[in-house]
N, C-alpha and C. Protein backbone atom coordinates (compact mmCIF):
# COMPACT_ATOMS: atom_id res chain seq x y z
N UNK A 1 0.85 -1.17 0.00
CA UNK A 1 0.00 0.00 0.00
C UNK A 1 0.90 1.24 0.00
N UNK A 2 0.04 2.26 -1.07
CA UNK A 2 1.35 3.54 -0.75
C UNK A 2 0.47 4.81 -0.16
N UNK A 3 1.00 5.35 0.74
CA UNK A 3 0.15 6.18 1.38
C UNK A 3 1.35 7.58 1.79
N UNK A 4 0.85 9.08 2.05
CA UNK A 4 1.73 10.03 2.13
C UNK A 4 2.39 9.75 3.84
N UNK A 5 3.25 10.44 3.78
CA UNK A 5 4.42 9.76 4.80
C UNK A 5 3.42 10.70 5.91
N UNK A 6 2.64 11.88 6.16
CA UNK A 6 2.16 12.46 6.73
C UNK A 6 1.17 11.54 7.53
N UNK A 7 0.66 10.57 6.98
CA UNK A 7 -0.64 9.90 7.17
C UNK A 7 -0.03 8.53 8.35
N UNK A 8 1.42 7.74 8.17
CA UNK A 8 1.34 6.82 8.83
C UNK A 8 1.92 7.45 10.40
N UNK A 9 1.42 6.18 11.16
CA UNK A 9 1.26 6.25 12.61
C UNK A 9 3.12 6.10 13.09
N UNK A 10 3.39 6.21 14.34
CA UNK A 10 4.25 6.01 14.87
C UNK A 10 4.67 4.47 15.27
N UNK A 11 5.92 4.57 15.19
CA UNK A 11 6.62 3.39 15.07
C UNK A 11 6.38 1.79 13.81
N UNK A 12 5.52 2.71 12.32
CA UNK A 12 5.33 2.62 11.04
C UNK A 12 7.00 2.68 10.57
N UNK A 13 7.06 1.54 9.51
CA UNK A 13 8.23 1.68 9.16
C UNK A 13 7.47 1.40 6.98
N UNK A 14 8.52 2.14 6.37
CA UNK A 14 8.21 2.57 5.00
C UNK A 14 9.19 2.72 4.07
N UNK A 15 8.89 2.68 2.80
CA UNK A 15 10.35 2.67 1.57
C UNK A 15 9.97 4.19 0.75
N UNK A 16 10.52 5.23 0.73
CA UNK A 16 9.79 6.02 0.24
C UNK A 16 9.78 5.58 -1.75
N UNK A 17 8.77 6.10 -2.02
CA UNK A 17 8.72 5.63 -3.31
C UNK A 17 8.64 6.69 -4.42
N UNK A 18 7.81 7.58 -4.00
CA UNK A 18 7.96 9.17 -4.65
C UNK A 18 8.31 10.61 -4.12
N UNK A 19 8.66 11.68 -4.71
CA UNK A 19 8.48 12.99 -4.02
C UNK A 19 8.17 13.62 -4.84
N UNK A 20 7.22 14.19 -4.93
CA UNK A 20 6.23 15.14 -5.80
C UNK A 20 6.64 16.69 -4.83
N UNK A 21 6.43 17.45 -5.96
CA UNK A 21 6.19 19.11 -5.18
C UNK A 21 7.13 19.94 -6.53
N UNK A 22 7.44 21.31 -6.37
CA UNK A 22 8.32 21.83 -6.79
C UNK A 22 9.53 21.78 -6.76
N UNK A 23 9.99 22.13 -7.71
CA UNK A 23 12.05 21.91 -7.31
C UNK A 23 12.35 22.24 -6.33
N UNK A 24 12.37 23.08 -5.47
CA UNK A 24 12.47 23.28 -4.16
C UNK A 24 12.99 22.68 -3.52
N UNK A 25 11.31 22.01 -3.00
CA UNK A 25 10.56 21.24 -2.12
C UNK A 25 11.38 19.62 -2.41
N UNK A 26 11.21 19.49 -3.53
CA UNK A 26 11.51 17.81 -4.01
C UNK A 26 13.52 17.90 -3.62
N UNK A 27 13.99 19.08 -3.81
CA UNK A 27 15.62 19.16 -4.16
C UNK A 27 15.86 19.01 -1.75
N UNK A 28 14.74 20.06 -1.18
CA UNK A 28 15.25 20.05 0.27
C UNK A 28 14.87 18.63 0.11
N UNK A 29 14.14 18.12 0.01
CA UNK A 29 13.42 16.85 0.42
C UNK A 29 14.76 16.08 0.55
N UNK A 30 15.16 15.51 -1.07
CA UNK A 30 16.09 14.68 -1.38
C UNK A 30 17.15 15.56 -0.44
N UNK A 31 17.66 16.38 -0.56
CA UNK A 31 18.95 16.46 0.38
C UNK A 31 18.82 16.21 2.09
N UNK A 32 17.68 16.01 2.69
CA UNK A 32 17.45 15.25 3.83
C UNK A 32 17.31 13.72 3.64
N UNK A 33 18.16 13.33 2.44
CA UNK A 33 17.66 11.83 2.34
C UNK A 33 16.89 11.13 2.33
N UNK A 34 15.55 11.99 1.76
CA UNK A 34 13.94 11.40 1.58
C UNK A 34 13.68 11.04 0.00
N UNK A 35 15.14 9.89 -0.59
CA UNK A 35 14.90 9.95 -1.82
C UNK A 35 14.41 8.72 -1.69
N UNK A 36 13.34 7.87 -3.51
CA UNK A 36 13.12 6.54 -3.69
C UNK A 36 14.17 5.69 -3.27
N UNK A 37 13.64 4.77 -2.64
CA UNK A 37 14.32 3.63 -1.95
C UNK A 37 14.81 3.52 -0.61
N UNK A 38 14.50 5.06 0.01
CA UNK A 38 14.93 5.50 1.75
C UNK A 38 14.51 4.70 2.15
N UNK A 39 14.78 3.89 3.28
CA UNK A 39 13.87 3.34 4.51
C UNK A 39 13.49 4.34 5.42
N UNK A 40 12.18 4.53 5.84
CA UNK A 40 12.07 5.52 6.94
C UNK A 40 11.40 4.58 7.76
N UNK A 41 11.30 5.47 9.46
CA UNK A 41 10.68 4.92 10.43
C UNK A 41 9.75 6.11 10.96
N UNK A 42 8.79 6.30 11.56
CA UNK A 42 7.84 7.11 11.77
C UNK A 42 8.56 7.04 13.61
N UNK A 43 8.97 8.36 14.04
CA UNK A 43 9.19 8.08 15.46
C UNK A 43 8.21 8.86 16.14
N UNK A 44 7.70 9.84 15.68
CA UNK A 44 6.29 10.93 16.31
C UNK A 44 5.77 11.45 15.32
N UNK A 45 4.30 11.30 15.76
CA UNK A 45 3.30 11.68 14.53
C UNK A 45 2.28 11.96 15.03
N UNK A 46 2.12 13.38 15.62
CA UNK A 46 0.54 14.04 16.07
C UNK A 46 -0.38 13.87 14.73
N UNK A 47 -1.02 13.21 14.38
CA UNK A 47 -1.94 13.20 13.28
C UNK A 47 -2.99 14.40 13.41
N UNK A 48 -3.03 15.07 12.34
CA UNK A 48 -3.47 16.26 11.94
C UNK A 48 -3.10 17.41 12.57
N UNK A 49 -1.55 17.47 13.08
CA UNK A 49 -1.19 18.43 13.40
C UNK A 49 0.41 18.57 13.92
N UNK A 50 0.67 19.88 13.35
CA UNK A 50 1.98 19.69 14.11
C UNK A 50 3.72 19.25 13.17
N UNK A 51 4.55 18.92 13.04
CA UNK A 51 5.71 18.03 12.48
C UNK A 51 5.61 16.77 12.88
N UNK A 52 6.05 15.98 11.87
CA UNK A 52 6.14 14.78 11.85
C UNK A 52 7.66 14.53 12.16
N UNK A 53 8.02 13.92 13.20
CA UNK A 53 9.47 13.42 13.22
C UNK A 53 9.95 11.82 12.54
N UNK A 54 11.31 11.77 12.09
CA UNK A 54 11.06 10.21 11.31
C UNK A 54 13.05 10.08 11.52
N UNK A 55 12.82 8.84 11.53
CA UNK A 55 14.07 8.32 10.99
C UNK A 55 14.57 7.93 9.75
N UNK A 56 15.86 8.04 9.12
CA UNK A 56 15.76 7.88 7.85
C UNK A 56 17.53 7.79 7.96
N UNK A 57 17.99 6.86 6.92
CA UNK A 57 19.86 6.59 7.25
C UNK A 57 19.97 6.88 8.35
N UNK A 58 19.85 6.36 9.27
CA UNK A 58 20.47 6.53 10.87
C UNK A 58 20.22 7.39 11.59
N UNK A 59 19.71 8.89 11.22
CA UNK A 59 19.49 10.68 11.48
C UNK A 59 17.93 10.31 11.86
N UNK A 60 17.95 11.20 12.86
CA UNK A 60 16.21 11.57 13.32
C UNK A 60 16.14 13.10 12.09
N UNK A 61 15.25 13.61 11.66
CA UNK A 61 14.69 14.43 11.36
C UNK A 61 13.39 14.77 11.45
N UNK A 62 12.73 16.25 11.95
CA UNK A 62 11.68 16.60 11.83
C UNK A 62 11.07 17.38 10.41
N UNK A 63 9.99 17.03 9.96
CA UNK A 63 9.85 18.10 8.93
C UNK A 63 8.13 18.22 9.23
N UNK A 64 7.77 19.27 8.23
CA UNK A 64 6.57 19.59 8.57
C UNK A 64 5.55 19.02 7.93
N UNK A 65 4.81 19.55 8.80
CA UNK A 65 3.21 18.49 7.91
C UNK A 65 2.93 18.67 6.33
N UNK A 66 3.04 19.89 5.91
CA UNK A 66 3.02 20.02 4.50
C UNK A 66 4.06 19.18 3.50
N UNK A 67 5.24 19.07 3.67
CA UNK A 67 6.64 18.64 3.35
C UNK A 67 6.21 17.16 3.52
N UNK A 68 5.63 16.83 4.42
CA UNK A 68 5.59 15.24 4.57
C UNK A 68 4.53 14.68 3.91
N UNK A 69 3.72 15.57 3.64
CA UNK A 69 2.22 15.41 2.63
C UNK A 69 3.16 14.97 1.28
N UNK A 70 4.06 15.35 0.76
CA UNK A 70 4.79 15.56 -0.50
C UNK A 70 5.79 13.88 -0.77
N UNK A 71 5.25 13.25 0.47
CA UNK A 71 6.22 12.34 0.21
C UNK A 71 5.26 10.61 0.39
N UNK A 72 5.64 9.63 -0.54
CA UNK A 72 5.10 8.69 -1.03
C UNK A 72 5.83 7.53 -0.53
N UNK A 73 4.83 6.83 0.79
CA UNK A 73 5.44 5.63 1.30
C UNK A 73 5.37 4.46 0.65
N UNK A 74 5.82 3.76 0.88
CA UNK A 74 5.33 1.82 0.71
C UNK A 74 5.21 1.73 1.87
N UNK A 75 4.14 0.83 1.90
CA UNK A 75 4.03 0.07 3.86
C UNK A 75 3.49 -0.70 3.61
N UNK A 76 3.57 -1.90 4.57
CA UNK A 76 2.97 -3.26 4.39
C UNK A 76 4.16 -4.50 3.95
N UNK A 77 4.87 -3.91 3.55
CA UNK A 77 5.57 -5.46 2.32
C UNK A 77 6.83 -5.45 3.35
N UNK A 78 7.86 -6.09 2.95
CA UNK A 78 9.15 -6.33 3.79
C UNK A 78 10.12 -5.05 3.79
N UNK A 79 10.04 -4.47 4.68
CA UNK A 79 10.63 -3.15 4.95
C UNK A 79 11.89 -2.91 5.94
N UNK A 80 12.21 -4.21 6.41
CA UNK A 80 13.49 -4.21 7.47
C UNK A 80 14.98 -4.05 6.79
């Protein structure tokens, strides 16, 4: 199932698969290492509000709810 990285719950683990947005947006994205094929982990996630914090290559990062709307999980399949 692919769902926006904004949407899954905490302690959710995911492959990112897309990043949609403007050059910008898609260029910060990828330089926090939120490119296809990342493993991320969901470590805090106020749902509908707030930053989403995640793990991703070894680094905690927070980004914001909009920014994380922009980004395209896999979840469900073998993700370890």
């Amino acid at each position: 199932m692919i769902v926006q990285l904004s949407k899954l719950k905490e302690g959710m683990k995911g492959i990112v698969v897309k990043v949609s947005g403007g050059r910008g947006a898609v260029k910060r994205l990828y330089d926090m290492g939120l490119v296809p094929g990342a493993k991320i982990r969901i470590v805090r996630n106020a749902l509908f509000r707030g930053p989403v914090e995640i793990e991703v290559k070894g680094s905690r990062l927070v980004i914001g709810r909009g920014l994380a709307s922009r980004v395209l999980v896999s979840v469900g399949g073998s993700t370890s």
